[in-house]
Structures are given as structure tokens and as C-alpha cells.
Protein backbone atom coordinates (compact mmCIF):
# COMPACT_ATOMS: atom_id res chain seq x y z
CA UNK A 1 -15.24 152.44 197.72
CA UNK A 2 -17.30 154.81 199.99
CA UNK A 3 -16.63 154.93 203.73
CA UNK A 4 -19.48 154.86 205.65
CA UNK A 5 -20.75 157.98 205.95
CA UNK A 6 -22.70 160.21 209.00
CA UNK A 7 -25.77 159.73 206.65
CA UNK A 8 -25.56 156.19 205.85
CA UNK A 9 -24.93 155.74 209.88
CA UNK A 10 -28.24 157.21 210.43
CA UNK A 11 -29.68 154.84 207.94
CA UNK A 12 -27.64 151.59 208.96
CA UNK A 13 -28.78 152.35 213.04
CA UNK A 14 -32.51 152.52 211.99
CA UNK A 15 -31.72 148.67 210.44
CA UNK A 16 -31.01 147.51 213.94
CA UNK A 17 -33.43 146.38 217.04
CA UNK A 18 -32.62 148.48 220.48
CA UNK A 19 -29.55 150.53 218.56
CA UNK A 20 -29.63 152.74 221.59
CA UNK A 21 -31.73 151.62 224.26
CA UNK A 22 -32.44 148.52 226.44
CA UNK A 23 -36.40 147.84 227.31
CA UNK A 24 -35.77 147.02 230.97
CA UNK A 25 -32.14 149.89 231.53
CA UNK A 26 -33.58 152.46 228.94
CA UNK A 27 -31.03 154.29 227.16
CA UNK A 28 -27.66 152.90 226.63
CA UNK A 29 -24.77 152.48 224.50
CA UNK A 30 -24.50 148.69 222.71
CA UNK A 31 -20.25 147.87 223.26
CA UNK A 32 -21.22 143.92 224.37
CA UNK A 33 -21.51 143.18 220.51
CA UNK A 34 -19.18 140.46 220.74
CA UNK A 35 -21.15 138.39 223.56
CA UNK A 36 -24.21 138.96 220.60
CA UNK A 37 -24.54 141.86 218.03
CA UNK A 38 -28.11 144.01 217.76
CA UNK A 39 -30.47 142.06 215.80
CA UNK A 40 -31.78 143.35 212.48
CA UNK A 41 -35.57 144.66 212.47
CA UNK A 42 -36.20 142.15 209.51
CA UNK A 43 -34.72 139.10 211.72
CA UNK A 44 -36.97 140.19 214.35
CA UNK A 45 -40.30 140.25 211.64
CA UNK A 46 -39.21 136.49 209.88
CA UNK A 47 -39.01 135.20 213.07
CA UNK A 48 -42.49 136.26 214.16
CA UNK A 49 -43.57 135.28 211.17
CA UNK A 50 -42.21 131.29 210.68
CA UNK A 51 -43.10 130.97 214.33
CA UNK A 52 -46.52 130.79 213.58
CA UNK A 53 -46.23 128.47 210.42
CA UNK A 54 -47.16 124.96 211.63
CA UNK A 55 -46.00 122.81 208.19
CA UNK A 56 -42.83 120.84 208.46
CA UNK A 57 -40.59 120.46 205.40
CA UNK A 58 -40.55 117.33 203.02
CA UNK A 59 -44.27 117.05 202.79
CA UNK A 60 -46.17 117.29 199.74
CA UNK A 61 -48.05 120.52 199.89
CA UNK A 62 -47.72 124.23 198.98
CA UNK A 63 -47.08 125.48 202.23
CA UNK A 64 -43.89 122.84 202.92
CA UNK A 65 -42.99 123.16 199.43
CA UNK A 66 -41.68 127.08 200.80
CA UNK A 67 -39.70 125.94 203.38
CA UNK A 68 -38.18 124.04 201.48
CA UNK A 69 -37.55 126.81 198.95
CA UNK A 70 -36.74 129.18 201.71
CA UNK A 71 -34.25 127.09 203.22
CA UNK A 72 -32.32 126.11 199.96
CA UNK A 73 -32.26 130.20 199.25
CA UNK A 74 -30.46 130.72 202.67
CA UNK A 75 -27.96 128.44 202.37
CA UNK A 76 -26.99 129.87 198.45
CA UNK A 77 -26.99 133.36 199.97
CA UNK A 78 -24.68 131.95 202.82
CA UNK A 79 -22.96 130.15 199.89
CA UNK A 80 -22.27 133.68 197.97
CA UNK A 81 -21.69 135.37 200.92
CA UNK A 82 -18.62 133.26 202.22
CA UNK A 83 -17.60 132.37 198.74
CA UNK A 84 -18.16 128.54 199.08
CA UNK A 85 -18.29 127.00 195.63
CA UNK A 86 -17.97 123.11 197.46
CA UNK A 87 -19.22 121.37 200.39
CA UNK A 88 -22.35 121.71 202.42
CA UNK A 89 -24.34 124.45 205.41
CA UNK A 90 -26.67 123.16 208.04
CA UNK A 91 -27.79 124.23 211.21
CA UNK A 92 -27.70 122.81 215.00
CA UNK A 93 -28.22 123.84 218.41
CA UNK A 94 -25.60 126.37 218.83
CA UNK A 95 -21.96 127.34 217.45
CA UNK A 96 -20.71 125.32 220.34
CA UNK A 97 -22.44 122.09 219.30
CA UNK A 98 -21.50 122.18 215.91
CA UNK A 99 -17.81 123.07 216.65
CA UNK A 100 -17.81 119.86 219.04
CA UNK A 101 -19.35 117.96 216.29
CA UNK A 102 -17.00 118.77 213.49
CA UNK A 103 -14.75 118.39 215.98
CA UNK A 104 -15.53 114.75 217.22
CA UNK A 105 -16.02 113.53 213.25
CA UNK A 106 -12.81 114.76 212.03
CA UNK A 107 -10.90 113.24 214.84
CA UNK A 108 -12.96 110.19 214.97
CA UNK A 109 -12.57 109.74 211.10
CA UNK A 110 -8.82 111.06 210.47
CA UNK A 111 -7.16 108.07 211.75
CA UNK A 112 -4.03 107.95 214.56
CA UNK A 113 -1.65 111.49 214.77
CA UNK A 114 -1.77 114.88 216.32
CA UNK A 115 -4.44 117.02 216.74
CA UNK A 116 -3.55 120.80 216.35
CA UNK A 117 -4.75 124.01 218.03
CA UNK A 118 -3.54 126.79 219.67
CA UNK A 119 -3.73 128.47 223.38
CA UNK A 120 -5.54 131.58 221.69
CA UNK A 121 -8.71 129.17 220.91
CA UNK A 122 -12.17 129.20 222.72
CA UNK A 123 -12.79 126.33 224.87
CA UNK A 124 -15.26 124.71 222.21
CA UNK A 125 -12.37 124.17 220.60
CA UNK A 126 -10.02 123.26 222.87
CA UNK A 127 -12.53 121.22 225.08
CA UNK A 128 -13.40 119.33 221.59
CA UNK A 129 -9.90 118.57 220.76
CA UNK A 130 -8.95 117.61 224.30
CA UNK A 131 -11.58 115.20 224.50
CA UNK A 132 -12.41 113.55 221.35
CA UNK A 133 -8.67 113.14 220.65
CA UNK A 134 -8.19 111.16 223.67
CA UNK A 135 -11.19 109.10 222.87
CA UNK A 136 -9.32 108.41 219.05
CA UNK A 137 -6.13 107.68 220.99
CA UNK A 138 -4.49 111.39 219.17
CA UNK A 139 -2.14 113.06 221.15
CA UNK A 140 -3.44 117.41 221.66
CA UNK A 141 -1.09 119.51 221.08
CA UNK A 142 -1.33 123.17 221.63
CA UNK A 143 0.86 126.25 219.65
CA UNK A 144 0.91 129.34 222.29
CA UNK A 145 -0.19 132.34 221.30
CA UNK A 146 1.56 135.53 221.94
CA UNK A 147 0.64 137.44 224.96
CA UNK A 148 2.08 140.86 223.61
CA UNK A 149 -0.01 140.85 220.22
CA UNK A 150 -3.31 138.34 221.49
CA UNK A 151 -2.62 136.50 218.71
CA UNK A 152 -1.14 133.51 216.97
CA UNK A 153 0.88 133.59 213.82
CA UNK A 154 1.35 131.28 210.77
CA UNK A 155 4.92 130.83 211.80
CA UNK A 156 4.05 129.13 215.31
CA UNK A 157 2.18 127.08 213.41
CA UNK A 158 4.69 125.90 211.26
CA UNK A 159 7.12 125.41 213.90
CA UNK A 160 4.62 123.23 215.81
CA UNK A 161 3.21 120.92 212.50
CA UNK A 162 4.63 117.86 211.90
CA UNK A 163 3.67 115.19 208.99
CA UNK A 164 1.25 113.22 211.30
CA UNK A 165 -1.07 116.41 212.14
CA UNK A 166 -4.49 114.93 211.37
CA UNK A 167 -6.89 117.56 213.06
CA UNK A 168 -5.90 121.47 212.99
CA UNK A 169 -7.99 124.19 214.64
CA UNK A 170 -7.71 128.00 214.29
CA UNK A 171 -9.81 130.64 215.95
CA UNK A 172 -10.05 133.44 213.03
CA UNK A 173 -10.85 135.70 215.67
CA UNK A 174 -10.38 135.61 219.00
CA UNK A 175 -13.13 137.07 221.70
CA UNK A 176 -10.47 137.96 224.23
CA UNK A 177 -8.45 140.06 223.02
CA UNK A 178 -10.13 140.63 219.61
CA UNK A 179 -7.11 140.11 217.38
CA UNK A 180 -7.75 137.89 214.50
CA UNK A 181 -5.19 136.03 212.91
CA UNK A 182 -3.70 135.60 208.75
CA UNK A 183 -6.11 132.49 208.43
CA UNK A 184 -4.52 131.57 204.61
CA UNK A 185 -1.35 132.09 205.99
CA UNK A 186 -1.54 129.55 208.80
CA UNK A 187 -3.35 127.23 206.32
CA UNK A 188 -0.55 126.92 204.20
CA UNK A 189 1.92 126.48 206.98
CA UNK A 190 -0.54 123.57 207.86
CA UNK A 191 -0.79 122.49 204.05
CA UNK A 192 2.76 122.57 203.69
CA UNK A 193 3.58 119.97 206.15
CA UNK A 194 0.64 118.38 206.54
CA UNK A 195 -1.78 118.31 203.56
CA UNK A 196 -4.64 116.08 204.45
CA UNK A 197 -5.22 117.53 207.69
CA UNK A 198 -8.96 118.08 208.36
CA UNK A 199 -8.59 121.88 209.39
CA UNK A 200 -11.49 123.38 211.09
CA UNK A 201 -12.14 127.09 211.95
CA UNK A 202 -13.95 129.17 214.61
CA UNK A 203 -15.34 131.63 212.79
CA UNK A 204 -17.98 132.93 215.63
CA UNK A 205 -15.93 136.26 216.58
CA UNK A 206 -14.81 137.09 213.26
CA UNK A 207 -18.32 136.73 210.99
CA UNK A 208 -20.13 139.99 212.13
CA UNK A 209 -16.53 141.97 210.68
CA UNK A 210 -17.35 140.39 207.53
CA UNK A 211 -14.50 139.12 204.89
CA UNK A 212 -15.38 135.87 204.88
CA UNK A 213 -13.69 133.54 201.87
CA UNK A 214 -14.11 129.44 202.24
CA UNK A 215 -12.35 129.17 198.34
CA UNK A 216 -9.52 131.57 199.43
CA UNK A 217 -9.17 129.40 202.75
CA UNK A 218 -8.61 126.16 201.53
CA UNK A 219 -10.18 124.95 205.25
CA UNK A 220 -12.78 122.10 206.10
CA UNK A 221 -15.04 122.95 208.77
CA UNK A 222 -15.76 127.01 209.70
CA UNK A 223 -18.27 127.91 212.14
CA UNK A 224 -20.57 130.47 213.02
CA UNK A 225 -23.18 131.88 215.47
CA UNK A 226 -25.57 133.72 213.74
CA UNK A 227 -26.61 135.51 216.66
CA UNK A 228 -23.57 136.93 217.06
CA UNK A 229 -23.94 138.22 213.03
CA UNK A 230 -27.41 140.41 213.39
CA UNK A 231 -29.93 137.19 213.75
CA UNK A 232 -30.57 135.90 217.02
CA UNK A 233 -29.92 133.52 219.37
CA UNK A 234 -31.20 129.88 219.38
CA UNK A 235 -28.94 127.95 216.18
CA UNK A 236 -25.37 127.76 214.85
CA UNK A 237 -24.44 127.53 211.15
CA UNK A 238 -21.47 125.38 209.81
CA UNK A 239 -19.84 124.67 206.44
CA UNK A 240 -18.07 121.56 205.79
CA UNK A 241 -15.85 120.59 203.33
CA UNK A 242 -17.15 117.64 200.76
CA UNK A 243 -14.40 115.56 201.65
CA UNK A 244 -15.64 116.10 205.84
CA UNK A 245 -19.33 115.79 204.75
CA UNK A 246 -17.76 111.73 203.29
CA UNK A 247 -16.53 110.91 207.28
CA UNK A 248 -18.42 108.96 209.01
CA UNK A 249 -20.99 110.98 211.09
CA UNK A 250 -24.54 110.70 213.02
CA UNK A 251 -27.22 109.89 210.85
CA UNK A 252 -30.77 108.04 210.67
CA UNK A 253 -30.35 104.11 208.90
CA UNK A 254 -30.65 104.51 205.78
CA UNK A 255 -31.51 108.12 205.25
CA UNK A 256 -29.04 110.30 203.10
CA UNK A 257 -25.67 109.40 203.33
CA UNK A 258 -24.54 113.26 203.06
CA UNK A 259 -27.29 114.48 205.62
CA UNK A 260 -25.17 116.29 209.04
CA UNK A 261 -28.39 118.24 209.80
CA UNK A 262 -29.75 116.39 213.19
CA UNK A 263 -33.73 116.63 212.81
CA UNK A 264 -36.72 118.76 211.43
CA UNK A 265 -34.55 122.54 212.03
CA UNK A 266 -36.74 125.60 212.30
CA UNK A 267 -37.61 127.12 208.51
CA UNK A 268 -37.46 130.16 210.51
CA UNK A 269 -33.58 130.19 211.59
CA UNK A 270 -32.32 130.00 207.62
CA UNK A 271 -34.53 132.61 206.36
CA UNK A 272 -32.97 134.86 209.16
CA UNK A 273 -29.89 134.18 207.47
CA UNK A 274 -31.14 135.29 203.98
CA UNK A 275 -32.24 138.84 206.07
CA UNK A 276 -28.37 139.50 207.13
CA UNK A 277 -27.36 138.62 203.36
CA UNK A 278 -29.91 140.91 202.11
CA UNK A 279 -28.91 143.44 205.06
CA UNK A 280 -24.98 143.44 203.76
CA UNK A 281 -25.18 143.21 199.74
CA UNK A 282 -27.20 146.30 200.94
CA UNK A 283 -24.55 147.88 202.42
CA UNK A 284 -22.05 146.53 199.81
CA UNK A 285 -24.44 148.82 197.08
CA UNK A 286 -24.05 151.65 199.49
CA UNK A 287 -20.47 151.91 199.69
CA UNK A 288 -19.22 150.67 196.27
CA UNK A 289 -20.36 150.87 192.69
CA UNK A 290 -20.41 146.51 192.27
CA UNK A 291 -23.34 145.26 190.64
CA UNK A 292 -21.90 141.63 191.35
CA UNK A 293 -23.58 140.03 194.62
CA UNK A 294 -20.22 138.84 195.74
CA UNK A 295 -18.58 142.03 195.17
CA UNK A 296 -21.02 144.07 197.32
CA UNK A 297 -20.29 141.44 200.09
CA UNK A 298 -16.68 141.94 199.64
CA UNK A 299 -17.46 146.07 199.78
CA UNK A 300 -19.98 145.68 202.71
CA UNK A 301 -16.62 143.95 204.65
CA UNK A 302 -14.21 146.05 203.70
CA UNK A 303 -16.40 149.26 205.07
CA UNK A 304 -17.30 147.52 208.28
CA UNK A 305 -13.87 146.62 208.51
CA UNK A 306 -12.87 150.90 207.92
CA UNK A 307 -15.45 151.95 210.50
CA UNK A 308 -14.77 149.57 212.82
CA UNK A 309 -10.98 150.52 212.75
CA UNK A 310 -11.88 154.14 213.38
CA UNK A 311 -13.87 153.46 216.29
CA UNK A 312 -10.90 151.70 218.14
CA UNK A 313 -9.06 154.09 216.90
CA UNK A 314 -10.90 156.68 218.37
CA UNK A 315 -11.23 154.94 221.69
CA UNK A 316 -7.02 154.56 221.90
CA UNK A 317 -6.11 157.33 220.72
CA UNK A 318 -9.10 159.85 221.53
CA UNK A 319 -11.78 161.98 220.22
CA UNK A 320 -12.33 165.70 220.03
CA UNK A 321 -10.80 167.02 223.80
CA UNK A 322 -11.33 163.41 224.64
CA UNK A 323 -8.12 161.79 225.46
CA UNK A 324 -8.22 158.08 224.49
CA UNK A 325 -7.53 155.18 226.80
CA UNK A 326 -3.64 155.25 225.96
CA UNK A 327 -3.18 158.36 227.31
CA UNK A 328 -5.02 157.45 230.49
CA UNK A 329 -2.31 156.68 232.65
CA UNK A 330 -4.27 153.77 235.25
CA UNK A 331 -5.40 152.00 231.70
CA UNK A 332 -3.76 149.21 230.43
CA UNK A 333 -4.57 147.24 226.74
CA UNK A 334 -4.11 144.03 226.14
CA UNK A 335 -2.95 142.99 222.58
CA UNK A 336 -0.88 146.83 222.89
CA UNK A 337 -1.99 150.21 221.37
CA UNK A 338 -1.45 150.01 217.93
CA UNK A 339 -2.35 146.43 216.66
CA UNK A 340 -3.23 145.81 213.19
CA UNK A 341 -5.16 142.45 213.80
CA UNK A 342 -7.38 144.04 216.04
CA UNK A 343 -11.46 143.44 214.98
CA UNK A 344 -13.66 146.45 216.85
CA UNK A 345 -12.86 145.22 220.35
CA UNK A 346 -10.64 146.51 223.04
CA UNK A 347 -10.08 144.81 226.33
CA UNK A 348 -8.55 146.44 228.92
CA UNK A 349 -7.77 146.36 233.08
CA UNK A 350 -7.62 149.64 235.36
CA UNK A 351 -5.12 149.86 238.15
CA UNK A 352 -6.34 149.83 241.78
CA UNK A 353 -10.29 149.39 240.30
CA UNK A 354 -11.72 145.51 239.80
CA UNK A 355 -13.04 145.30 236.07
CA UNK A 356 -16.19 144.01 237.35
CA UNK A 357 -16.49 147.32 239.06
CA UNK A 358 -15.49 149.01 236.07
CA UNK A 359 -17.83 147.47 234.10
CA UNK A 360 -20.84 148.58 236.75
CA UNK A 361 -19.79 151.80 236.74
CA UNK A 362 -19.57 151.93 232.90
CA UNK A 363 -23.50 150.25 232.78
CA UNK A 364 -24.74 152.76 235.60
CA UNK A 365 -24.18 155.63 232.94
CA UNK A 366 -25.70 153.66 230.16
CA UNK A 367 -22.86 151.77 228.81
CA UNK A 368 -22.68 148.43 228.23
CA UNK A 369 -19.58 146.31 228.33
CA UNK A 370 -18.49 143.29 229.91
CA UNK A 371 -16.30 141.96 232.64
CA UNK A 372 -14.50 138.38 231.22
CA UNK A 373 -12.64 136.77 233.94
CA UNK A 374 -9.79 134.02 234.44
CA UNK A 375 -12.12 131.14 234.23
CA UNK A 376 -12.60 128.04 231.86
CA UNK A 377 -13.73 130.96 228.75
CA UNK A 378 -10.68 133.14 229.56
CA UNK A 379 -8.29 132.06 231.56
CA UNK A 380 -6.20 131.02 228.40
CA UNK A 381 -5.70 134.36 227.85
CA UNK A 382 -5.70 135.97 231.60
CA UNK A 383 -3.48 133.61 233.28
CA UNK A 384 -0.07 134.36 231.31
CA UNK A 385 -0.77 137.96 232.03
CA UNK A 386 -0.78 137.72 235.58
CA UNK A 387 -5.28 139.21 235.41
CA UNK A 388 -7.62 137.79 236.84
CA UNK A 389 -10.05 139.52 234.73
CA UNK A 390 -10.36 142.24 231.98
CA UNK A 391 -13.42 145.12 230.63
CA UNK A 392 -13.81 143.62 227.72
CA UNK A 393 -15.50 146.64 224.90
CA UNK A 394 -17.03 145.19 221.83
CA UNK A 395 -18.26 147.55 218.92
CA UNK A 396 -19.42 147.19 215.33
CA UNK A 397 -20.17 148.88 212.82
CA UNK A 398 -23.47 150.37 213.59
CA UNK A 399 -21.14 152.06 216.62
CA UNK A 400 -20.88 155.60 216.36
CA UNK A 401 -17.85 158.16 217.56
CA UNK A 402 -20.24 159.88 219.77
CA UNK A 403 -20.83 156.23 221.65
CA UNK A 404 -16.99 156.29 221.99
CA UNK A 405 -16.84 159.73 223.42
CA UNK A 406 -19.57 158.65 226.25
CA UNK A 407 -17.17 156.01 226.77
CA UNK A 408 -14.36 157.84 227.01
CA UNK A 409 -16.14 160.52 229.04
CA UNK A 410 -16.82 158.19 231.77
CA UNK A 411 -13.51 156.19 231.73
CA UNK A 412 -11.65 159.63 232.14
CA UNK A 413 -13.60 159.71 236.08
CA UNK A 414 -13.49 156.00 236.70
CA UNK A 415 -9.68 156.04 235.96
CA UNK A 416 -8.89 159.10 237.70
């Protein structure tokens, strides 16, 4: 496999929407990926385009005939793509919602026991457990992550699981700290105790790092934000296991007994999804020799996963006569220096400066990051390490070194 190159940079940045400038700041460097990633130029043409289409789908004539086409392509590129041979996509409102609703059904639907999740998750999760297992009389329990690493592993799981776990959760990612976690490995800790747990996954943080594989996962429910994966804002996507699709759910009186998808969706929002598949099996050709679509999905992960690596890396450790953020002695990193579950993100505090003033210094020279604080999103994570708020830095793979080093270059004065 090829590593993306300085040539294919050049060629993936001119893919992407405002790579290097805002329309209101003007020039500026993009590290807020993981509050939403640049958007694709293509995403920003379809949706222009289906915008203006006024047919609905389900009718009998050419025009809704396409949507209907359109929207059956997008969810078998989103089936290829996250290597999903069973079970069903659909859209809804947001990554939220549909992580609520999954949520609500399996816990509504799996019966009285213990509903899983861990102190690492996002509070869609954790709200939707805490809530819709009291209303199915389940007691919530929660496995704590470890503050060192900013991350959970399979083996607090396992000691947590008992044989009347009906509802798991995992967050595959978390967008914190940025530390994902051995998802098939805390699956089978679940599996092994538990096996007809309805186990649902956060996917939101982890999608735009690629590597996504449903058939390896052995999961129910996994959820993403598209927006957050080079579309745009405005619609979640989730995929749910055949044997979650058979729960009980919302639906219209006698309309299809299999339908989750709440409502005429926007044509618009799945062919969107078809432009990122199209963007990565493009960058899967680049980088590997696979002719297989598959394959070049695998290879377009594995190379954002390289480049994204060597960006962190560079920010730790340093670039050129740069030094990097460990050797900057005011700088502390959550999750520590050398972490090999990190995903493209660093988050960080300065001694003596307020990370909200961090972050305005950072944005007054052009770089954007973002300031997450000990509140409902991420006080989970804050709290147990005495913050009361962190710079959170969020790259991906259309980030280049230079970006870093303008990073680094101002970090060096504001932690002086």
C-alpha cells in the first residue's frame, strides 16, 4: 500500500470545500474536524442539485422512479463500505436522534436486566440508556473508563457483564480524548457472557478515520453523522441488525412492518453518501493496487489511518526545529504521549492559561480548534481529572505537516 503522498495531498485538499480558508475569518487552518469534517466539493454540488427537485419518492413517474434508484444505490455503497452483508440503513434527524432511538427500541424490546455502557460514552448514549432503561424498569450500569489511556478496554467490560445484560453500548471512538477502543474485542467479552444482548455502537467520532466492519463486529445498532464524514450537516445514518429491525418500533398502521425510516427523507442526504463512497474507493485506488470495491475501502482506511498517525505524531513529538507539545513544558495531554488508540485528535490543557483563551489565541492566528469544557458533553471525561476544560485539536487526513507546524509555531508563544 502507498502512503499518502505530498502529491496526492495536493490532489485530496482540492476534493474538499474551504480546505484552508473560512468565508467570514479568511485564511485558517481546519483542526475542529471532529465537531464536523470539511465537506467534499461533490456533497456541496448534489445538494444544490436535489434541493431543487420537487418529486417525492414512491410515485409513479420517471423523475421519482430516480430517487428511488438513487437512494437504494446509497445505502449498497454504505452497505460495501462498512461491510454489512445483513440488516438495514436509514436516515433521521441527526446521529443523536437515531442513537436515542435504537436506544429506546432495544431497551423497550429486550425485556427486564442490565443495560451496559461505559463512563467514556457521549451523552446520547448515556442520556438514552439512563432514561429509557428506567422507563423499562432496567437497572444502568456504567464500566469506567481509564483516565490515564481515555479509553475503555474489553477487559472492564468483562469484569462488569453479567448473564442478564440486555442492552450494551460502546463508543468506538471517543470525541474527548480521541482514543478509540478494540470494538471486536469488547464484543466478545459481551458475547461471552451475555449473547443476546442488543449491542449498539457510536460510531460518530470514529467514521471519518475509516475501518469500518459491521460482519467483523458482530454488533446491532452503529451510528453515524455524516456530517462529521465529508457530507454535511442536517441527517444521521444508522445500521441495524435484522434481528433489531424485528423489535417493536414506531411505524405508520399497517405500513411495512420492517420500515424504521420516520417520513418522506430528503433524496438529497443519501446521494451525499454515495459522493463520500465514491470520494474513498478513490482514495483506496490511489494508495493500493485493489481492483475489489471493498478492498479500496479497506486501503483508503488504512492510509487515512497512516497520515493521520503522522500528524499527531508530528504535533507530540515535533516537526523540523519545531519542538512538539511534549516537550513544551506548561503542556499537558490527556490520554499520555504515546497512545496507540489515539484517532487524529489531541486534547490538551496549558498551565496558568484558560483553554478558552488558548483556543482564541490559537483562532486569532488562523487556527481553528476548540475549547470542550466540564459540562453535560464532557464532564465525563474532565471531572476525574480534576479540568474544568481542555483545547481540544481535531485533524484528518486532508491535514497537512505544515498546518501542524503553524500550530506548533503559535503554541511555542502561548505556552511560554
Amino acid at each position: 500500500m502507498t502512503q499518502i503522498t505530498p502529491a496526492l495531498l495536493t490532489e485530496i485538499r482540492s476534493r474538499f470545500a474551504q480546505i484552508d480558508h473560512c468565508p467570514v475569518q479568511g485564511p485558517r487552518v481546519f483542526f475542529e474536524n471532529a465537531g464536523g469534517a470539511l465537506t467534499l466539493h461533490s456533497v456541496v454540488e448534489t445538494s444544490a442539485r436535489y434541493a431543487a427537485i420537487p418529486d417525492n419518492q414512491g410515485r409513479d413517474n420517471p423523475g421519482s422512479h430516480e430517487l428511488v434508484r438513487v437512494i437504494d444505490k446509497a445505502k449498497d455503497d454504505m452497505r460495501v463500505f462498512m461491510n454489512a452483508p445483513g440488516g438495514q440503513f436509514f436516515v433521521g434527524e441527526s446521529g443523536t436522534e437515531l442513537t436515542f432511538r435504537l436506544i429506546m427500541n432495544a431497551c423497550l424490546g429486550a425485556g427486564p436486566g442490565v443495560v451496559l455502557g461505559t463512563t467514556l460514552e457521549h451523552p446520547a448514549s448515556r442520556s438514552a440508556c439512563d432514561r429509557w432503561a428506567r422507563v423499562a424498569g432496567q437497572r444502568h450500569v456504567l464500566v469506567a473508563h481509564d483516565d490515564a489511556t481515555g479509553t475503555v478496554t474489553p477487559e472492564a467490560y468483562a469484569a462488569a457483564v453479567t448473564p442478564d445484560t440486555v442492552v450494551a453500548t460502546v463508543v468506538h471512538t471517543s470525541p474527548v480524548t480521541g482514543m478509540g477502543v478494540d470494538l471486536e474485542g469488547i464484543v466478545a467479552a459481551i458475547r461471552a457472557v451475555a449473547p443476546e444482548a442488543y449491542i449498539i455502537v457510536d460510531g460518530i467520532q470514529h467514521a471519518a478515520h475509516g475501518r469500518i466492519d459491521l460482519a467483523a463486529y458482530g454488533v446491532d445498532g452503529y451510528v453515524i453523522s455524516p456530517y462529521k464524514m465529508f457530507s454535511r450537516h442536517g441527517y444521521g445514518l444508522a445500521w441495524i441488525s435484522d434481528r433489531l429491525t424485528k423489535l417493536p418500533h414506531n411505524g405508520l398502521l399497517n405500513g411495512p412492518s420492517d420500515n424504521w425510516e420516520m417520513g418522506t427523507r430528503d433524496t438529497g442526504s443519501y446521494a451525499t453518501l454515495t459522493d463520500v463512497a465514491d470520494y474513498l474507493e478513490w482514495l483506496g485506488a490511489q494508495v493500493s493496487d485493489a481492483t475489489d470495491r471493498r478492498a479500496r475501502f479497506v486501503a483508503a482506511g488504512e492510509a487515512i489511518h497512516a497520515q493521520e498517525k503522522a500528524l499527531t505524531d508530528a504535533m507530540i513529538h515535533g516537526t523540523g526545529n519545531l519542538p512538539g507539545l511534549k516537550d513544551m513544558e506548561k503542556v499537558h495531554i490527556i490520554g499520555g504521549i504515546d497512545n496507540p488508540a489515539r484517532e487524529g485528535l489531541v486534547s490538551l490543557w496549558v498551565e496558568g492559561v484558560a483553554s478558552a483563551e488558548v483556543v482564541a489565541q490559537l483562532n486569532a492566528q488562523g487556527i481553528r480548534t476548540h475549547v470542550r469544557k466540564a459540562d453535560h458533553y464532557s464532564g465525563n471525561i474532565l471531572d476525574p481529572l480534576g479540568l474544568d476544560s481542555c483545547v481540544r485539536v481535531s485533524m484528518c487526513h486532508y491535514n497537512s505537516v505544515h498546518e501542524v507546524a503553524q500550530f506548533l509555531a503559535a503554541m511555542k508563544a502561548i505556552a511560554a
